[in-house]
C-alpha atoms as a PDB file:
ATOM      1  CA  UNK A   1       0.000   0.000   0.000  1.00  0.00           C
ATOM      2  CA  UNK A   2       2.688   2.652   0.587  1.00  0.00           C
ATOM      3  CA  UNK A   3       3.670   2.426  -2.923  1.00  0.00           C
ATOM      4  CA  UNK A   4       0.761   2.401  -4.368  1.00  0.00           C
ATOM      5  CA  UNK A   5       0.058   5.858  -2.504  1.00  0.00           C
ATOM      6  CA  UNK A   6       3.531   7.423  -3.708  1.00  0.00           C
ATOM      7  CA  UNK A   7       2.494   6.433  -7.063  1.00  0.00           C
ATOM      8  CA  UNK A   8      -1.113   7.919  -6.694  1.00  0.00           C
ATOM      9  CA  UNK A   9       0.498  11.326  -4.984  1.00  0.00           C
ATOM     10  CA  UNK A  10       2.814  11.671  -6.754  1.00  0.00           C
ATOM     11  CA  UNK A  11       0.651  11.130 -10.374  1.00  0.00           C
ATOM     12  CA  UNK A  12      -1.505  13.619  -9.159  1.00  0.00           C
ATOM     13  CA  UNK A  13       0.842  16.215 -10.071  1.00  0.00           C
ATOM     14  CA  UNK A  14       0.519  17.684 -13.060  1.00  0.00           C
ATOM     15  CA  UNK A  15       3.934  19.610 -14.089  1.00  0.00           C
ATOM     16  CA  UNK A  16       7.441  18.808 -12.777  1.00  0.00           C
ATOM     17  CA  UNK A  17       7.358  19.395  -9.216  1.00  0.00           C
ATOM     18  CA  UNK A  18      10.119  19.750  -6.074  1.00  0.00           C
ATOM     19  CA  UNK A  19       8.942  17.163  -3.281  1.00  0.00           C
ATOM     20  CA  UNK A  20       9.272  16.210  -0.138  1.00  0.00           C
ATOM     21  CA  UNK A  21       8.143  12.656   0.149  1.00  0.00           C
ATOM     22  CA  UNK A  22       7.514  11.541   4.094  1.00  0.00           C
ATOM     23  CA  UNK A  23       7.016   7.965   4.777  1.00  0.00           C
ATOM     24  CA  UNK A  24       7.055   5.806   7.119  1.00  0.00           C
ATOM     25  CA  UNK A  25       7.873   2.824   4.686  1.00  0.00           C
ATOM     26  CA  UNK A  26      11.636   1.948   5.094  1.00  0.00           C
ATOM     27  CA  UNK A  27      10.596  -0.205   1.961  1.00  0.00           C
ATOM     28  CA  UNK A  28       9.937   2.468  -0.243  1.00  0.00           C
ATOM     29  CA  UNK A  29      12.494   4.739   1.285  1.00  0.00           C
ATOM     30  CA  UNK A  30      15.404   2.642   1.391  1.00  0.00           C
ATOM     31  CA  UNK A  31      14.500   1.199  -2.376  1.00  0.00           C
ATOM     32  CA  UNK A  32      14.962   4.640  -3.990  1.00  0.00           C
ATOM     33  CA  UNK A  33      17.298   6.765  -1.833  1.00  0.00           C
ATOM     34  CA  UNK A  34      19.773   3.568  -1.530  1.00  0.00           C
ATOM     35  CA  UNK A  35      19.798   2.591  -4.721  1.00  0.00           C
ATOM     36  CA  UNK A  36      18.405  -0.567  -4.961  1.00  0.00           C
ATOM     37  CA  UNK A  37      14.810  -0.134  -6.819  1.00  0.00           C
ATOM     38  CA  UNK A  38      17.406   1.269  -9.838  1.00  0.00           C
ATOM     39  CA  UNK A  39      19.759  -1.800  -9.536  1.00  0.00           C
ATOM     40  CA  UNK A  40      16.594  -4.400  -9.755  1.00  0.00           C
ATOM     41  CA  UNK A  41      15.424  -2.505 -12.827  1.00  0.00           C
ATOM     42  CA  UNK A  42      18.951  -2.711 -14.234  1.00  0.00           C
ATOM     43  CA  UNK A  43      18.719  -6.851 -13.338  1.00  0.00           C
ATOM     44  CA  UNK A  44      16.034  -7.052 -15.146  1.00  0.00           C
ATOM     45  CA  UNK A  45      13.757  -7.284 -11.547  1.00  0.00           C
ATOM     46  CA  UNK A  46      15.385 -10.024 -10.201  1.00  0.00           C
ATOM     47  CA  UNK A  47      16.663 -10.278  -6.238  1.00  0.00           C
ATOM     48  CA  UNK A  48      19.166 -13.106  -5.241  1.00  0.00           C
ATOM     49  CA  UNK A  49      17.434 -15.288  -8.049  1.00  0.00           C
ATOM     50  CA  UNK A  50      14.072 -14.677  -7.452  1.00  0.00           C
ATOM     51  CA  UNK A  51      11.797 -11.664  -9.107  1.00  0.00           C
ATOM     52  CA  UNK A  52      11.306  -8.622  -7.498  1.00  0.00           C
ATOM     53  CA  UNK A  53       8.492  -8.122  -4.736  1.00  0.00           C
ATOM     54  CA  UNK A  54       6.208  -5.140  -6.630  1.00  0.00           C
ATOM     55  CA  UNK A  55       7.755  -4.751  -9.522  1.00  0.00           C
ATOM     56  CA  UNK A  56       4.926  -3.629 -11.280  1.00  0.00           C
ATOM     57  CA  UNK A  57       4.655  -1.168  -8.689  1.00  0.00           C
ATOM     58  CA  UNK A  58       8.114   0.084  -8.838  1.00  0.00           C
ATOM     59  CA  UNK A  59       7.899   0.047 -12.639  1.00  0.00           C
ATOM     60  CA  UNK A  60       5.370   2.810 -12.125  1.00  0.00           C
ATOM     61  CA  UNK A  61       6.812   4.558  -9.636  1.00  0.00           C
ATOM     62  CA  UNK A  62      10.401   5.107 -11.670  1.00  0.00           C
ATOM     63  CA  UNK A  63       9.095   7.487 -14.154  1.00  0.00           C
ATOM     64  CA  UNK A  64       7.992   9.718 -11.675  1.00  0.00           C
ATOM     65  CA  UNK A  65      10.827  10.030  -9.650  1.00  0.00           C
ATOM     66  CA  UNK A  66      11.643  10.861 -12.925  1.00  0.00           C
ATOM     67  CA  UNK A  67       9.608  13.820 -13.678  1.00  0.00           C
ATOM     68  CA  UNK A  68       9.526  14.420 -10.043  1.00  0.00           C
ATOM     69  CA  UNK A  69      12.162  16.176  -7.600  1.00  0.00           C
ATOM     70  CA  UNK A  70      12.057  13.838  -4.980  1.00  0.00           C
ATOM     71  CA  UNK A  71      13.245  13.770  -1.485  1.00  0.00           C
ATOM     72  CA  UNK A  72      12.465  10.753   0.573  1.00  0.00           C
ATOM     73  CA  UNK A  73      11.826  12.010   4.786  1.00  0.00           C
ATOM     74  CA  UNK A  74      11.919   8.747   6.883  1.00  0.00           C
ATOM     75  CA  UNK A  75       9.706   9.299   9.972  1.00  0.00           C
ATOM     76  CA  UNK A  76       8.985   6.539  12.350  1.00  0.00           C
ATOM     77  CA  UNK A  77       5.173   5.046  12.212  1.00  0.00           C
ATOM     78  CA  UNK A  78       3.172   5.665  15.322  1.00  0.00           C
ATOM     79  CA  UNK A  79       5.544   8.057  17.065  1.00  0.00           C
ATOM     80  CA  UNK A  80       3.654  11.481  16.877  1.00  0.00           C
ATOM     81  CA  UNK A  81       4.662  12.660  13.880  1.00  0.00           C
ATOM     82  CA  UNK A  82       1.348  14.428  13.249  1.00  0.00           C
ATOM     83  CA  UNK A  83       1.182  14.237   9.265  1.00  0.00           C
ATOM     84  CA  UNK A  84       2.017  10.650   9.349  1.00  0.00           C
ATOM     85  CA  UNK A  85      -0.567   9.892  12.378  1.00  0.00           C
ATOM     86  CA  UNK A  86      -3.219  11.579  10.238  1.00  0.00           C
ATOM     87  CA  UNK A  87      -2.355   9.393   7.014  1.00  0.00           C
ATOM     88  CA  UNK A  88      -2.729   6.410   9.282  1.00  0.00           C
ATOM     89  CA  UNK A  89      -5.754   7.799  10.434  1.00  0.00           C
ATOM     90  CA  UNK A  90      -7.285   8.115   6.515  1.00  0.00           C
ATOM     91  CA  UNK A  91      -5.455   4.834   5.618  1.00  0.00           C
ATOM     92  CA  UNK A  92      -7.153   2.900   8.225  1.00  0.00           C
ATOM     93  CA  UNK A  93     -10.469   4.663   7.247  1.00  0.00           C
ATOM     94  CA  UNK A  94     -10.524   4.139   3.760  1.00  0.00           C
ATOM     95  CA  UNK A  95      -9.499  -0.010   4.222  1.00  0.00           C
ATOM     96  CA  UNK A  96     -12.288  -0.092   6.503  1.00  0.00           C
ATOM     97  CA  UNK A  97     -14.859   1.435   3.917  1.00  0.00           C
ATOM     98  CA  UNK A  98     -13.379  -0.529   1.262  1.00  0.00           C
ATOM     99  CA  UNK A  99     -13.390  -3.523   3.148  1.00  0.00           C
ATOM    100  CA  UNK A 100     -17.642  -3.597   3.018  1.00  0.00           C
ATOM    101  CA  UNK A 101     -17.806  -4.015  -0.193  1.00  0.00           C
END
């Protein structure tokens, strides 16, 4: 889910923009500001033999980092940080509407 809503914020833009991106996904952080997302691509999105988790996903999300200024804020989940309580908040509310039907 966490890439699925960089990809969704981030497609919402509509001209090349400078962003601050904060997450509490090590996944997603760790994948594009260490390097490794570009060196599965460049493996042809395979991991120690096996394919890459999400690589649809990440095959999305690559042309808008792209486009996209990007700068990927690490926060820790469920330790105050008030923007990233209140996406929990909307996450958890949206699976649970979604999750009726």
């Amino acid at each position: 889910m966490e890439l699925t809503g960089v990809i969704v914020a981030l497609s919402a833009l509509k001209e090349p923009c400078k962003v601050i991106l904060t997450t509490d996904s090590k996944y997603v952080a760790d994948s594009v500001v260490k390097g490794w997302v570009y060196n599965w691509k460049n493996k042809n999105w395979i991991k120690k033999g096996e394919p890459v988790p999400n690589a649809d996903l990440w095959k999305q999300l690559l042309p808008l980092l792209d486009k996209h200024d990007v700068t990927f804020n690490w926060v820790k989940g469920h330790a105050g940080h008030p923007e990233n309580e209140r996406c929990d908040r909307l996450a958890v509310k949206q699976r649970d509407i979604y999750s009726f039907r």
